[in-house]
PDB file of N, CA and C in Angstrom:
ATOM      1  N   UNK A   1      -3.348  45.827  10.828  1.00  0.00           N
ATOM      2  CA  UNK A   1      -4.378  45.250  11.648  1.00  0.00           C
ATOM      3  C   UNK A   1      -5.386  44.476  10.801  1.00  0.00           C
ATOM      4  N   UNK A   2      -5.940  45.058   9.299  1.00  0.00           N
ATOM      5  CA  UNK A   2      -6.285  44.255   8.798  1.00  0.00           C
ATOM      6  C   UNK A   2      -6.289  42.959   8.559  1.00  0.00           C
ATOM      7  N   UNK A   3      -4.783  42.826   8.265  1.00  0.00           N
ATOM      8  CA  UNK A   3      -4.398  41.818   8.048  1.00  0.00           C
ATOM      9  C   UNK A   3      -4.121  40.744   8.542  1.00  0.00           C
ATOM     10  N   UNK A   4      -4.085  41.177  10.309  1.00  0.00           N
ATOM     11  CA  UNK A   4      -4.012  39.847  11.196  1.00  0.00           C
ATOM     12  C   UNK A   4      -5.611  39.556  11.505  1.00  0.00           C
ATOM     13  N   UNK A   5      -6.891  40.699  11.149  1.00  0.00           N
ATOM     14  CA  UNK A   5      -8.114  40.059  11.419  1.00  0.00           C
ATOM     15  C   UNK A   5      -8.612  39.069  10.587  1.00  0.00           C
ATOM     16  N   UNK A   6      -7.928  39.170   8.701  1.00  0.00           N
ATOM     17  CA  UNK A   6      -7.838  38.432   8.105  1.00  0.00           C
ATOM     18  C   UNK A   6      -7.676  36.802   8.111  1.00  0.00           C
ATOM     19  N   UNK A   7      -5.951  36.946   8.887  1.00  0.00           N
ATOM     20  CA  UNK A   7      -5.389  35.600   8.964  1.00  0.00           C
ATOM     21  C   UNK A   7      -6.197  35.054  10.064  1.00  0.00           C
ATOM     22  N   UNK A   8      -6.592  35.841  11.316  1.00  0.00           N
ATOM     23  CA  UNK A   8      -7.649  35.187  12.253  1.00  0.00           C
ATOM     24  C   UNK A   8      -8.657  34.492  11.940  1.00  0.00           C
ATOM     25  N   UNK A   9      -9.126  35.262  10.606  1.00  0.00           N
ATOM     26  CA  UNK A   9     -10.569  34.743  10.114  1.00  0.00           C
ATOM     27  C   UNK A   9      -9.982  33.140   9.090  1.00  0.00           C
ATOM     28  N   UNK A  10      -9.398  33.152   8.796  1.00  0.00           N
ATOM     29  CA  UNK A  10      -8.818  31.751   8.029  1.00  0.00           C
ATOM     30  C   UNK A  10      -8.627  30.879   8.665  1.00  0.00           C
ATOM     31  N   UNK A  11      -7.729  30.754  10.033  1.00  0.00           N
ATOM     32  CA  UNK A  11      -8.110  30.167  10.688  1.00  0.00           C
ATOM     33  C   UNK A  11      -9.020  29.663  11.835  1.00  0.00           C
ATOM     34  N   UNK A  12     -10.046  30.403  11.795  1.00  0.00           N
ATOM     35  CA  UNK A  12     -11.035  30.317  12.337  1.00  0.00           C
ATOM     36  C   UNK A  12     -12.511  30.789  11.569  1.00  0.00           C
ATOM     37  N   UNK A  13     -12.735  30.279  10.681  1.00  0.00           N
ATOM     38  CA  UNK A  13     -13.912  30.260   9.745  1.00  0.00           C
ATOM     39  C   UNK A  13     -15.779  30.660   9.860  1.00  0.00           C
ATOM     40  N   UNK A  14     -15.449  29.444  11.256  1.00  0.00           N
ATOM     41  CA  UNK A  14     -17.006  29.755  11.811  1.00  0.00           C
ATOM     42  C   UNK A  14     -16.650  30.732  13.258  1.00  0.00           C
ATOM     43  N   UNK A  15     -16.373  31.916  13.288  1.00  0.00           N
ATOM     44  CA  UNK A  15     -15.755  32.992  13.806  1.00  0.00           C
ATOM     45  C   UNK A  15     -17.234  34.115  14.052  1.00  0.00           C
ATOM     46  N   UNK A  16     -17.678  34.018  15.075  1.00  0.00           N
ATOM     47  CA  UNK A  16     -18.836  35.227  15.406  1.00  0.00           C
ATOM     48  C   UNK A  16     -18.648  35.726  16.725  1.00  0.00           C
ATOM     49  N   UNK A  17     -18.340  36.568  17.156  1.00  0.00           N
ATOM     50  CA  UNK A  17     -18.381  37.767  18.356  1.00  0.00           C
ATOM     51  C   UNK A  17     -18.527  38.827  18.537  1.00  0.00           C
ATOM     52  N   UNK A  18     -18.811  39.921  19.436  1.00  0.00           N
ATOM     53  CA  UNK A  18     -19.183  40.717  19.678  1.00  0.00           C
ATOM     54  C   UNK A  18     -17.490  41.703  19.188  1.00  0.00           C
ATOM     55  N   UNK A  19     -17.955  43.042  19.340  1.00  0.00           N
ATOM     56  CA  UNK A  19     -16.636  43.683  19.299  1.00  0.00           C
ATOM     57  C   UNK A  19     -15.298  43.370  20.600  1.00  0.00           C
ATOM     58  N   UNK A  20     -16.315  43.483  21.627  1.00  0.00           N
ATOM     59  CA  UNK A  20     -15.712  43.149  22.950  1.00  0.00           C
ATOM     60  C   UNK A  20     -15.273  41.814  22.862  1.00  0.00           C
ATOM     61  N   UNK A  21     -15.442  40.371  22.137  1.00  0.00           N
ATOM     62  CA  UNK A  21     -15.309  39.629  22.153  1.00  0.00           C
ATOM     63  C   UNK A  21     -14.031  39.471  21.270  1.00  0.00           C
ATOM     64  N   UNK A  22     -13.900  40.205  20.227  1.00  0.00           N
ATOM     65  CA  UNK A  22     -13.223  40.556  19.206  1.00  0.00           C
ATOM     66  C   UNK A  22     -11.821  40.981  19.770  1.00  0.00           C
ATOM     67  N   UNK A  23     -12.176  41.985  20.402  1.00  0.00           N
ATOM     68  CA  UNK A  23     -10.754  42.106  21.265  1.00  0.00           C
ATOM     69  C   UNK A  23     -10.452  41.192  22.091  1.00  0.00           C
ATOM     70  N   UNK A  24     -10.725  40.471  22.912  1.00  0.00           N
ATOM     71  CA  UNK A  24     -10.673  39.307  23.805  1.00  0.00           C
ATOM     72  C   UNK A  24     -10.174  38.203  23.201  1.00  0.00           C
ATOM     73  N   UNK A  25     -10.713  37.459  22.299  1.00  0.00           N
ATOM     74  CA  UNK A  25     -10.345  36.247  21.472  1.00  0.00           C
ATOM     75  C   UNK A  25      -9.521  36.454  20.096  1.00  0.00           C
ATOM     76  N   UNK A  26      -9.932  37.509  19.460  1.00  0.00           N
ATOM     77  CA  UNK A  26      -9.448  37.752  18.112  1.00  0.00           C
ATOM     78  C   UNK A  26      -7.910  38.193  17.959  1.00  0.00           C
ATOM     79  N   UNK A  27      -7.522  39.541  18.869  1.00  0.00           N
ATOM     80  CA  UNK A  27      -6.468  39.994  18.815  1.00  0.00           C
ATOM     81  C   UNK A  27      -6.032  39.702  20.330  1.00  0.00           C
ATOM     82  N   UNK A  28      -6.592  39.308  21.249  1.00  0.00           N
ATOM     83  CA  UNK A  28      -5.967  39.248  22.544  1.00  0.00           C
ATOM     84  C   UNK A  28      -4.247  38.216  22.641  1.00  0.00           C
ATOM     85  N   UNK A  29      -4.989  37.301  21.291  1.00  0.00           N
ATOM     86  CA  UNK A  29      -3.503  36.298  21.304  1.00  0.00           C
ATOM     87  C   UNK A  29      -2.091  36.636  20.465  1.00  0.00           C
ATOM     88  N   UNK A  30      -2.887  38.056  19.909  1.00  0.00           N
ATOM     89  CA  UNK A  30      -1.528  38.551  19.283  1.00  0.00           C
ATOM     90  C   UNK A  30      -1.528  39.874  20.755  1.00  0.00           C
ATOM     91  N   UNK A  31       0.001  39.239  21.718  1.00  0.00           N
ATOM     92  CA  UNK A  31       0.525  40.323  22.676  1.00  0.00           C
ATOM     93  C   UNK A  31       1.647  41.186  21.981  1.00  0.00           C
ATOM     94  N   UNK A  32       1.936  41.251  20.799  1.00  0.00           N
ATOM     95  CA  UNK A  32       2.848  42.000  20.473  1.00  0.00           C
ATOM     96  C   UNK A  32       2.309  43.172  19.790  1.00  0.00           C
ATOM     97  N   UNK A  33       0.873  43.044  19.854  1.00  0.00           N
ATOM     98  CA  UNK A  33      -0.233  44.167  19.298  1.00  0.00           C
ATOM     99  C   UNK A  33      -1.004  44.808  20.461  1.00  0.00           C
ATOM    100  N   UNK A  34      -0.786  46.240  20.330  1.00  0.00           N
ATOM    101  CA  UNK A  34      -1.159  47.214  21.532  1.00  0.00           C
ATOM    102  C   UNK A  34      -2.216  48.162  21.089  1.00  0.00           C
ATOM    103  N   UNK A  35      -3.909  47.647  20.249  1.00  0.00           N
ATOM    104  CA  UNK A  35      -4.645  48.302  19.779  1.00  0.00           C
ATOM    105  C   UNK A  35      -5.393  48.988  20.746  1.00  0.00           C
ATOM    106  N   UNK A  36      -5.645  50.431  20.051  1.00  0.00           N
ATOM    107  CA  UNK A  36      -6.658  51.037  21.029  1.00  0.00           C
ATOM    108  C   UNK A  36      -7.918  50.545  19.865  1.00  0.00           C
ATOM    109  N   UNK A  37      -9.123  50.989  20.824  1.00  0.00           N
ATOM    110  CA  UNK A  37     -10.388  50.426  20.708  1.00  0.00           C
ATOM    111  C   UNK A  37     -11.144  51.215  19.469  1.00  0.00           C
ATOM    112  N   UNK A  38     -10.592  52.225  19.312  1.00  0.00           N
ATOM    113  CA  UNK A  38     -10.714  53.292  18.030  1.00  0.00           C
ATOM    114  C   UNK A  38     -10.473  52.447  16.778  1.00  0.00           C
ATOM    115  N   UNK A  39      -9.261  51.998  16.793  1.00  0.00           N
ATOM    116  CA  UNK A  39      -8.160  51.522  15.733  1.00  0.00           C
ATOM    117  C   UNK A  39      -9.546  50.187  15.084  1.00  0.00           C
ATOM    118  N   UNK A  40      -9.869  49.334  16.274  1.00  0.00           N
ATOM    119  CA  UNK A  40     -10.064  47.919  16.103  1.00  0.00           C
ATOM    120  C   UNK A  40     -11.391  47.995  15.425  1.00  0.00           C
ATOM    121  N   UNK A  41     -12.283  48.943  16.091  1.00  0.00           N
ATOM    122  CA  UNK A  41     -13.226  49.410  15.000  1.00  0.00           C
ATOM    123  C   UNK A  41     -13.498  50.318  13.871  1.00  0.00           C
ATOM    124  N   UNK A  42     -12.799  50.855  13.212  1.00  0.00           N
ATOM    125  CA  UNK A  42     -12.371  50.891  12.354  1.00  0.00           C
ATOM    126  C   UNK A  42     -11.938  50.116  11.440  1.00  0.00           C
ATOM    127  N   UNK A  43     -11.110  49.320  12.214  1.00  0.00           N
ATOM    128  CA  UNK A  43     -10.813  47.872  10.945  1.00  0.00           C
ATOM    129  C   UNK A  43     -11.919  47.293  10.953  1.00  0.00           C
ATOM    130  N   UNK A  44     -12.568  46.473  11.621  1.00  0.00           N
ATOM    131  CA  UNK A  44     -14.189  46.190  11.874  1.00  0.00           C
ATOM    132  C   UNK A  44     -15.159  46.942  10.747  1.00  0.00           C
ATOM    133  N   UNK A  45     -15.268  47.945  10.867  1.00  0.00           N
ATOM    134  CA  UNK A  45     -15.826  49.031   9.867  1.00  0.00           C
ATOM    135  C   UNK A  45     -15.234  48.718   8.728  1.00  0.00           C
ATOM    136  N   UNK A  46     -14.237  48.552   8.413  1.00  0.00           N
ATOM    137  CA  UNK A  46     -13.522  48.383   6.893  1.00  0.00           C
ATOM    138  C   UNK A  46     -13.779  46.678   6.524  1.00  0.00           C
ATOM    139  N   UNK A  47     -14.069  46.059   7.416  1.00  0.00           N
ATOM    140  CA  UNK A  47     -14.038  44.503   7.007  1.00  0.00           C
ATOM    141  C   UNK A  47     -15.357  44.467   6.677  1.00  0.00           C
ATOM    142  N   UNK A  48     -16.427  45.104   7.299  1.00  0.00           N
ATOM    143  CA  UNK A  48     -18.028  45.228   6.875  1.00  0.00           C
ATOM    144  C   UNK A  48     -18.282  45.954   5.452  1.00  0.00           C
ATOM    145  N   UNK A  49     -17.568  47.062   5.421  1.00  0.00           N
ATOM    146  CA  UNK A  49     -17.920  47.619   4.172  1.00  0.00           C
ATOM    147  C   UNK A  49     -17.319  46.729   3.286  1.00  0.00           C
ATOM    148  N   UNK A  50     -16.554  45.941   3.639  1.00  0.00           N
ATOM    149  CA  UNK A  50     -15.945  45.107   2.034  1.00  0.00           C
ATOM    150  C   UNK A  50     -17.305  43.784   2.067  1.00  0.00           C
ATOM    151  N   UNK A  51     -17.735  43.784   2.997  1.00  0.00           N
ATOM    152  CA  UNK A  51     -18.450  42.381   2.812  1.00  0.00           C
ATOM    153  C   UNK A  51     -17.864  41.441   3.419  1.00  0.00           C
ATOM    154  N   UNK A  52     -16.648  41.084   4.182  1.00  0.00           N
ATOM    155  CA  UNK A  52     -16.013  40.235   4.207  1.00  0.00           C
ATOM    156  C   UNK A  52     -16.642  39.670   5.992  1.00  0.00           C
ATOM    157  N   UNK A  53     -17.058  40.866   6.335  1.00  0.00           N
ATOM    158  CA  UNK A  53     -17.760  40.464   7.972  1.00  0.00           C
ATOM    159  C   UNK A  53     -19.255  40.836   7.756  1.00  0.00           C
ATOM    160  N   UNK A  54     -20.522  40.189   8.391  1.00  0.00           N
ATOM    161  CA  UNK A  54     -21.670  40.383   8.602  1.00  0.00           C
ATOM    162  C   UNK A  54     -22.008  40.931   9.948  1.00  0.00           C
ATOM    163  N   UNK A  55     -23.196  41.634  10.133  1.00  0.00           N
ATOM    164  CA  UNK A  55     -23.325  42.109  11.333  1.00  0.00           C
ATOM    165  C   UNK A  55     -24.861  41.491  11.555  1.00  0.00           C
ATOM    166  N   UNK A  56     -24.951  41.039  12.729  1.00  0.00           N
ATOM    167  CA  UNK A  56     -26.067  40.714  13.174  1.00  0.00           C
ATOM    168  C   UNK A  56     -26.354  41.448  14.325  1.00  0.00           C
ATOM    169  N   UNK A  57     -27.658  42.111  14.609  1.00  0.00           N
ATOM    170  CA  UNK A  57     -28.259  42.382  15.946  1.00  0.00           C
ATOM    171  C   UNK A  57     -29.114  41.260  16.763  1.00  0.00           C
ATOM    172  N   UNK A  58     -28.902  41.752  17.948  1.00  0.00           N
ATOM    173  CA  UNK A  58     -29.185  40.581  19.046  1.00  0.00           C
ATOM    174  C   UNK A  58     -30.952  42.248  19.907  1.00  0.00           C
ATOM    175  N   UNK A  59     -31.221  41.562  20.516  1.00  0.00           N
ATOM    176  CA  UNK A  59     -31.930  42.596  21.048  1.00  0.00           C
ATOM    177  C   UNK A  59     -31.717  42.334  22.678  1.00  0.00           C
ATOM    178  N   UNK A  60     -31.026  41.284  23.620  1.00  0.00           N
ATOM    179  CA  UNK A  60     -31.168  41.415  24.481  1.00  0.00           C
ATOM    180  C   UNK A  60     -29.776  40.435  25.022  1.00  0.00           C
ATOM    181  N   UNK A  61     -28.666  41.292  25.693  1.00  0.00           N
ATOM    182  CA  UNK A  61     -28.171  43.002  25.531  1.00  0.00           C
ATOM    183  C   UNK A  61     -28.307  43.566  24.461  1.00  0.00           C
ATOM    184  N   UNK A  62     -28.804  44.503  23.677  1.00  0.00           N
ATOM    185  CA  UNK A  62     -28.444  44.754  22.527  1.00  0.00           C
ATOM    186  C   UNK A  62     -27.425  44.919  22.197  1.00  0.00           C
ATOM    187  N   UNK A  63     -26.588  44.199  21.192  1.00  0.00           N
ATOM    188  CA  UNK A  63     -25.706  44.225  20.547  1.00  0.00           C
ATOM    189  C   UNK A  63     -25.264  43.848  19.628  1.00  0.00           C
ATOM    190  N   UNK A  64     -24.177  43.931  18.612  1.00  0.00           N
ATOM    191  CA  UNK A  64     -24.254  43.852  17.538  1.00  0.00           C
ATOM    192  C   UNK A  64     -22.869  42.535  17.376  1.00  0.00           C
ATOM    193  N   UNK A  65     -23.436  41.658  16.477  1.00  0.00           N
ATOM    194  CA  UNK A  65     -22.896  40.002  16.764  1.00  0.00           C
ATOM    195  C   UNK A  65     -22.256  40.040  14.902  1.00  0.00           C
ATOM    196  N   UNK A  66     -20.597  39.915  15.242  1.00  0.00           N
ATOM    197  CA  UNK A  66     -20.015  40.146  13.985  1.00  0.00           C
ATOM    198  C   UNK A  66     -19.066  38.636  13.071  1.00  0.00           C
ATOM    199  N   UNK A  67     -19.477  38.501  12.567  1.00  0.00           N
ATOM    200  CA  UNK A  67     -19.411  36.687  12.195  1.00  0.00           C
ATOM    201  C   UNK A  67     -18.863  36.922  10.084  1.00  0.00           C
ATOM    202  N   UNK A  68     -18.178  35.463  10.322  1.00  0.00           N
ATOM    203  CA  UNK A  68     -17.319  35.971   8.912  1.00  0.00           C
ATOM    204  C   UNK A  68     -18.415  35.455   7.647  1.00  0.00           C
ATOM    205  N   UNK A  69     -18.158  36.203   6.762  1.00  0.00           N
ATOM    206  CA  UNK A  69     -19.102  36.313   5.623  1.00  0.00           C
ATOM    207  C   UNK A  69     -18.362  35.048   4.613  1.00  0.00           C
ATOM    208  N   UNK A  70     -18.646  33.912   4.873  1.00  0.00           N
ATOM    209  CA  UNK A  70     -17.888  32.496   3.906  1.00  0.00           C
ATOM    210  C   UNK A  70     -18.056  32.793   2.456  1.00  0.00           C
ATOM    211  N   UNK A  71     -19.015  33.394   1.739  1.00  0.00           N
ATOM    212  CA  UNK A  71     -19.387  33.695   0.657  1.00  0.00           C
ATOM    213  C   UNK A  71     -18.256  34.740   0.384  1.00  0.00           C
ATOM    214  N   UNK A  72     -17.529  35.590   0.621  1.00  0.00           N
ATOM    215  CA  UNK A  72     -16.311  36.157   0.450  1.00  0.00           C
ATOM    216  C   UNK A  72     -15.258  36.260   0.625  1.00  0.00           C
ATOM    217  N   UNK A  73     -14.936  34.304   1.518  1.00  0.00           N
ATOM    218  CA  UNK A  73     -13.203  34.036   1.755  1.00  0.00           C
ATOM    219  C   UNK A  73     -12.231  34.078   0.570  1.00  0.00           C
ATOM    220  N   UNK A  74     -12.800  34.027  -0.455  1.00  0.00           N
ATOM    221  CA  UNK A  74     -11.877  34.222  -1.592  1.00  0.00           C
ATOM    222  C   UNK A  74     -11.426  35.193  -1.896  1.00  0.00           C
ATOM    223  N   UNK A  75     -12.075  36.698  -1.954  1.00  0.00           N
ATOM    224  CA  UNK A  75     -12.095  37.807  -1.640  1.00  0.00           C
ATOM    225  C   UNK A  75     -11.109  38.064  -0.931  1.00  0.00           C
ATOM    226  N   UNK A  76     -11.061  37.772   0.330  1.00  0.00           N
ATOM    227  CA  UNK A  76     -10.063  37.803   1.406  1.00  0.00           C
ATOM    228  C   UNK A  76      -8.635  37.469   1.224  1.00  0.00           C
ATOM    229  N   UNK A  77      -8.950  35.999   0.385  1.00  0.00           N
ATOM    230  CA  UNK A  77      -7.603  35.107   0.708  1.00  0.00           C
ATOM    231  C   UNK A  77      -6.879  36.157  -0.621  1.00  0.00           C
ATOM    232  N   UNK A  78      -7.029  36.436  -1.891  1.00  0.00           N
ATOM    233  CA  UNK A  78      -6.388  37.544  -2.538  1.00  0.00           C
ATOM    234  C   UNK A  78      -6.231  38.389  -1.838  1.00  0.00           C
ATOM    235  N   UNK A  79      -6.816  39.273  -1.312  1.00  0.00           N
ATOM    236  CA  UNK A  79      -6.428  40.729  -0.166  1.00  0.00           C
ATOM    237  C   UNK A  79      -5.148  40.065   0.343  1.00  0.00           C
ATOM    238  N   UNK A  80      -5.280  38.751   1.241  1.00  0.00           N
ATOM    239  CA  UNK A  80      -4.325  38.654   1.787  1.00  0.00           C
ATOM    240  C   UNK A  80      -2.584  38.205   1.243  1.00  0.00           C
ATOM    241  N   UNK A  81      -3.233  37.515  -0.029  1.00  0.00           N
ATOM    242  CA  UNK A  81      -2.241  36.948  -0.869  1.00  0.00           C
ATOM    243  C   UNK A  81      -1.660  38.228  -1.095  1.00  0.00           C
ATOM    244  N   UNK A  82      -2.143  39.452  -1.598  1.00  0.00           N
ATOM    245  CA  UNK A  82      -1.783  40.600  -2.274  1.00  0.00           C
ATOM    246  C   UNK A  82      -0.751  41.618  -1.249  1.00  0.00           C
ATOM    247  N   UNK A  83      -1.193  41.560   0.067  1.00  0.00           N
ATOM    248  CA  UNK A  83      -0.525  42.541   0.930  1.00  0.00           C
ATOM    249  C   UNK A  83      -0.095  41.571   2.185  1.00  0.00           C
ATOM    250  N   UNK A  84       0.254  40.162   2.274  1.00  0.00           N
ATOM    251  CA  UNK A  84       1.257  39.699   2.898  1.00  0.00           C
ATOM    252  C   UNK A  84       2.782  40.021   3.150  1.00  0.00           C
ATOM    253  N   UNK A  85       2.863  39.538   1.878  1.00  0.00           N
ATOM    254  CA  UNK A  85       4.524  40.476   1.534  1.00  0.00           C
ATOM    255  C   UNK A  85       4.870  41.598   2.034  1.00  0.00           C
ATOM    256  N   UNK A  86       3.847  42.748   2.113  1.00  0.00           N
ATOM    257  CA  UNK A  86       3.923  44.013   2.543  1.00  0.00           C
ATOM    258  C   UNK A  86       4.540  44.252   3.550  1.00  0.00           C
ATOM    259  N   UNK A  87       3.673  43.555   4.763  1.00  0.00           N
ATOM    260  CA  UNK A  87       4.347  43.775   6.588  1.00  0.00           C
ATOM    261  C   UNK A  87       5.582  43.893   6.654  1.00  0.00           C
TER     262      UNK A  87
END
């Protein structure tokens, strides 16, 4: 799962949504992926702790607005270079 939020984020650079949005636009176009909502944050959680996603708060709905960190696509594009092959 990482790894397709990855390739999402490459091709789509200036990339900011909500979690709910995240599932909707991010993974909604991969149908051969059947994530529960546990799973997706969690990866979410793992893409923040690397730095590779920022979190912004909004105050009205409150919610939390998750947008890609450009200062660490390089970062990424190794992660991804490194565990492509893998799948």
């Amino acid at each position: 799962m990482v790894l397709d939020l990855i390739q999402y984020i490459f091709k789509h650079r200036n990339a900011k949504d909500t979690f709910d949005g995240i599932i909707q636009w991010w993974i909604s176009s991969e149908p051969r992926f059947k994530w529960k909502k546990e799973e997706v944050q969690a990866t979410i959680d793992f893409l923040v702790s690397k730095g590779w996603l920022k979190i912004r708060y909004i105050q009205s709905p409150p919610q939390r607005i998750y947008a890609v960190n450009k200062e660490r696509i390089e970062e990424m594009e190794a992660f991804l270079e490194k565990y492509e092959g893998l799948e």
